[in-house]
C-alpha atoms as a PDB file:
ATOM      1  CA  UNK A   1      16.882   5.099  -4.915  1.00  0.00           C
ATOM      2  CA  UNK A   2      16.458   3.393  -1.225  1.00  0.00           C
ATOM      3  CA  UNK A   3      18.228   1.072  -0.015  1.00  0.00           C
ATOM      4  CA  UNK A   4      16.648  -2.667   0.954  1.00  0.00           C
ATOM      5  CA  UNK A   5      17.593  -2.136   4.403  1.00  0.00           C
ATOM      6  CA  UNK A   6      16.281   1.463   4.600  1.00  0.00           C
ATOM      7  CA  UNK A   7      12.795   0.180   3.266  1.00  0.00           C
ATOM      8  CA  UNK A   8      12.796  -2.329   5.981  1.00  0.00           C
ATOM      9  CA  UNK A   9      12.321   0.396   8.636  1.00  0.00           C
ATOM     10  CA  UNK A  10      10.209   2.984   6.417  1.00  0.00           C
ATOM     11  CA  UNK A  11       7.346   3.925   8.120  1.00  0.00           C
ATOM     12  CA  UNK A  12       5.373   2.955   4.786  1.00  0.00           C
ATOM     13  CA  UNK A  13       6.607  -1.275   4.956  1.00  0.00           C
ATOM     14  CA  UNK A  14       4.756  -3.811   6.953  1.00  0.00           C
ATOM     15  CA  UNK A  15       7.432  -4.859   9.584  1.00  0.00           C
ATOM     16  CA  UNK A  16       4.783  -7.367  10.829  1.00  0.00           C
ATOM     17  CA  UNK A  17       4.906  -9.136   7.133  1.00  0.00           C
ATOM     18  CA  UNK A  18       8.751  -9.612   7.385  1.00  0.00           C
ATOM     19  CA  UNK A  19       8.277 -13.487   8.972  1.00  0.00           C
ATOM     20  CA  UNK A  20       5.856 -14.263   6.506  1.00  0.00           C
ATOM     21  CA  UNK A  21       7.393 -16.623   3.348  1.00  0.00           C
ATOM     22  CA  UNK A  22       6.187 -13.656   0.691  1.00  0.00           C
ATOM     23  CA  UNK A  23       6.668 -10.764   3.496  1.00  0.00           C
ATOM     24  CA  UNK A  24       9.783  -8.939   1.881  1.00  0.00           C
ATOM     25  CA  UNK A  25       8.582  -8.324  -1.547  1.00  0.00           C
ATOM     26  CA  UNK A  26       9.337  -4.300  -2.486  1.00  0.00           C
ATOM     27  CA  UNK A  27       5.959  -2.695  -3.579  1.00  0.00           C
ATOM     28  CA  UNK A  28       5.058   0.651  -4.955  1.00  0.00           C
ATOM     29  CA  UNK A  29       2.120   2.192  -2.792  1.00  0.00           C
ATOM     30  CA  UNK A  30      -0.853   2.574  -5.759  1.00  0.00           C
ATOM     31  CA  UNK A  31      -2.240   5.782  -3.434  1.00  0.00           C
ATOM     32  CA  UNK A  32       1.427   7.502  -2.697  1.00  0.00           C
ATOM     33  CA  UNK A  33       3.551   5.554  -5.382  1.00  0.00           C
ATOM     34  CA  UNK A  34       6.349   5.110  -1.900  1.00  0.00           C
ATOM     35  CA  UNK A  35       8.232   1.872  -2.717  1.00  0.00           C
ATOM     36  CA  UNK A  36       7.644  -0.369   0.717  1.00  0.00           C
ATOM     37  CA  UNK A  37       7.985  -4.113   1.562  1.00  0.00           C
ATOM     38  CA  UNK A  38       5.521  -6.095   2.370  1.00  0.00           C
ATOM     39  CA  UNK A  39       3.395  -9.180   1.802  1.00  0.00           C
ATOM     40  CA  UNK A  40       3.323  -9.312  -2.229  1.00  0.00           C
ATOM     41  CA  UNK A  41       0.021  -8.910  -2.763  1.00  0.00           C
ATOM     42  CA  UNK A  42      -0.072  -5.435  -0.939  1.00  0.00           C
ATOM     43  CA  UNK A  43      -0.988  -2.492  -3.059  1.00  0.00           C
ATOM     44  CA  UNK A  44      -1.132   0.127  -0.322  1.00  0.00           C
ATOM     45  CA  UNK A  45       1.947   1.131   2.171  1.00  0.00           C
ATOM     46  CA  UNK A  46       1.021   0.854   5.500  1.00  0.00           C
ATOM     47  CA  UNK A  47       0.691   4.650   5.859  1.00  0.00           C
ATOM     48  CA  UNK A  48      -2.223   4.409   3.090  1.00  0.00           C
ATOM     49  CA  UNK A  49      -3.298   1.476   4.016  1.00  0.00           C
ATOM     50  CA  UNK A  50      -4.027   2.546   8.133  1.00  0.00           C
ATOM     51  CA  UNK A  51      -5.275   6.160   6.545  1.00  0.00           C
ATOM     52  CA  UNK A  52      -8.082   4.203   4.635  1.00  0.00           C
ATOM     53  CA  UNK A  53      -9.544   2.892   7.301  1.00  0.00           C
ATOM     54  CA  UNK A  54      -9.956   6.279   8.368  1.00  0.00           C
ATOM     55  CA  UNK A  55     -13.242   8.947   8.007  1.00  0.00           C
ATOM     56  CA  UNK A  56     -10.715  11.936   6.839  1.00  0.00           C
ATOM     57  CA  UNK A  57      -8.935   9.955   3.963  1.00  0.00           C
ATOM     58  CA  UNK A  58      -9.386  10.595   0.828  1.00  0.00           C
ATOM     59  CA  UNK A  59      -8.145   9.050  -2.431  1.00  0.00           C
ATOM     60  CA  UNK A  60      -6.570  11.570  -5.549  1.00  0.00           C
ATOM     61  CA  UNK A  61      -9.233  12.392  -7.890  1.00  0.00           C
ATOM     62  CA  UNK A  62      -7.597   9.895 -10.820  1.00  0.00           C
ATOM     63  CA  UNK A  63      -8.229   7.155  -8.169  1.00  0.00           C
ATOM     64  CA  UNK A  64     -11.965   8.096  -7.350  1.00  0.00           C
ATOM     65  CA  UNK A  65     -13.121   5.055  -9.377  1.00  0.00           C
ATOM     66  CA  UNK A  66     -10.881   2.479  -6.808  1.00  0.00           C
ATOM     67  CA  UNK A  67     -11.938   0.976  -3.414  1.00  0.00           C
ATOM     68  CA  UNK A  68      -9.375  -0.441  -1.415  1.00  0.00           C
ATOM     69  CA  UNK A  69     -10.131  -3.453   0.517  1.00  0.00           C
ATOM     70  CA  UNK A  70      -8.360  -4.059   3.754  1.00  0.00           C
ATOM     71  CA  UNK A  71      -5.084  -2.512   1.890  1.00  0.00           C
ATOM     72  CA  UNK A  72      -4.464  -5.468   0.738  1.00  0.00           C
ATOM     73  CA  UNK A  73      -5.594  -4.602  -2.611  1.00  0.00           C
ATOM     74  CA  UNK A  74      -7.899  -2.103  -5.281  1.00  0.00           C
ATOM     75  CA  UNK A  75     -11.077  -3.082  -6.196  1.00  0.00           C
ATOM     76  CA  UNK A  76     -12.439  -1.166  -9.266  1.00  0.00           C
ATOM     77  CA  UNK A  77     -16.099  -0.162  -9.066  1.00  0.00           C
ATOM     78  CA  UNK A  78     -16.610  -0.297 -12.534  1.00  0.00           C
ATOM     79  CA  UNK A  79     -16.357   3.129 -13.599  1.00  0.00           C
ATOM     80  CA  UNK A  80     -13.391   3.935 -15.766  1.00  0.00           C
ATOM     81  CA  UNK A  81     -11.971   6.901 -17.242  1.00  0.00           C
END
């Protein structure tokens, strides 16, 4: 397991969160399952989250179904498995 203060400088947490009054809450990335910090309604790392915005990046096949929205959170598009 990492360490609080190693997930404060992973390249997957949201540094710029860190001032914020919810901006140190540990997350698990929904695209890469990495545990980062971040505001705590983040759903995507930062690594995810600035590879979705993207034209290469593409989400695993059992995640097809899932848009993400700014990487601040998954927005289902109504087809389920």
């Amino acid at each position: 397991m990492i360490p609080f203060r190693d997930l404060m400088d992973s390249q997957h947490s949201f540094q710029e969160d860190y001032e914020q009054e919810n901006g140190q809450y540990e997350n698990r990335c929904c695209c890469c399952h990495e545990r980062f910090l971040g505001n705590k309604h983040r759903v995507t790392c930062k690594l995810c989250s600035e590879a979705s915005k993207s034209e290469t990046f593409t989400l695993p096949a059992k995640h097809h179904n899932i848009i993400l929205k700014d990487g601040v959170g998954p927005v289902r598009t109504g087809e389920e498995e």
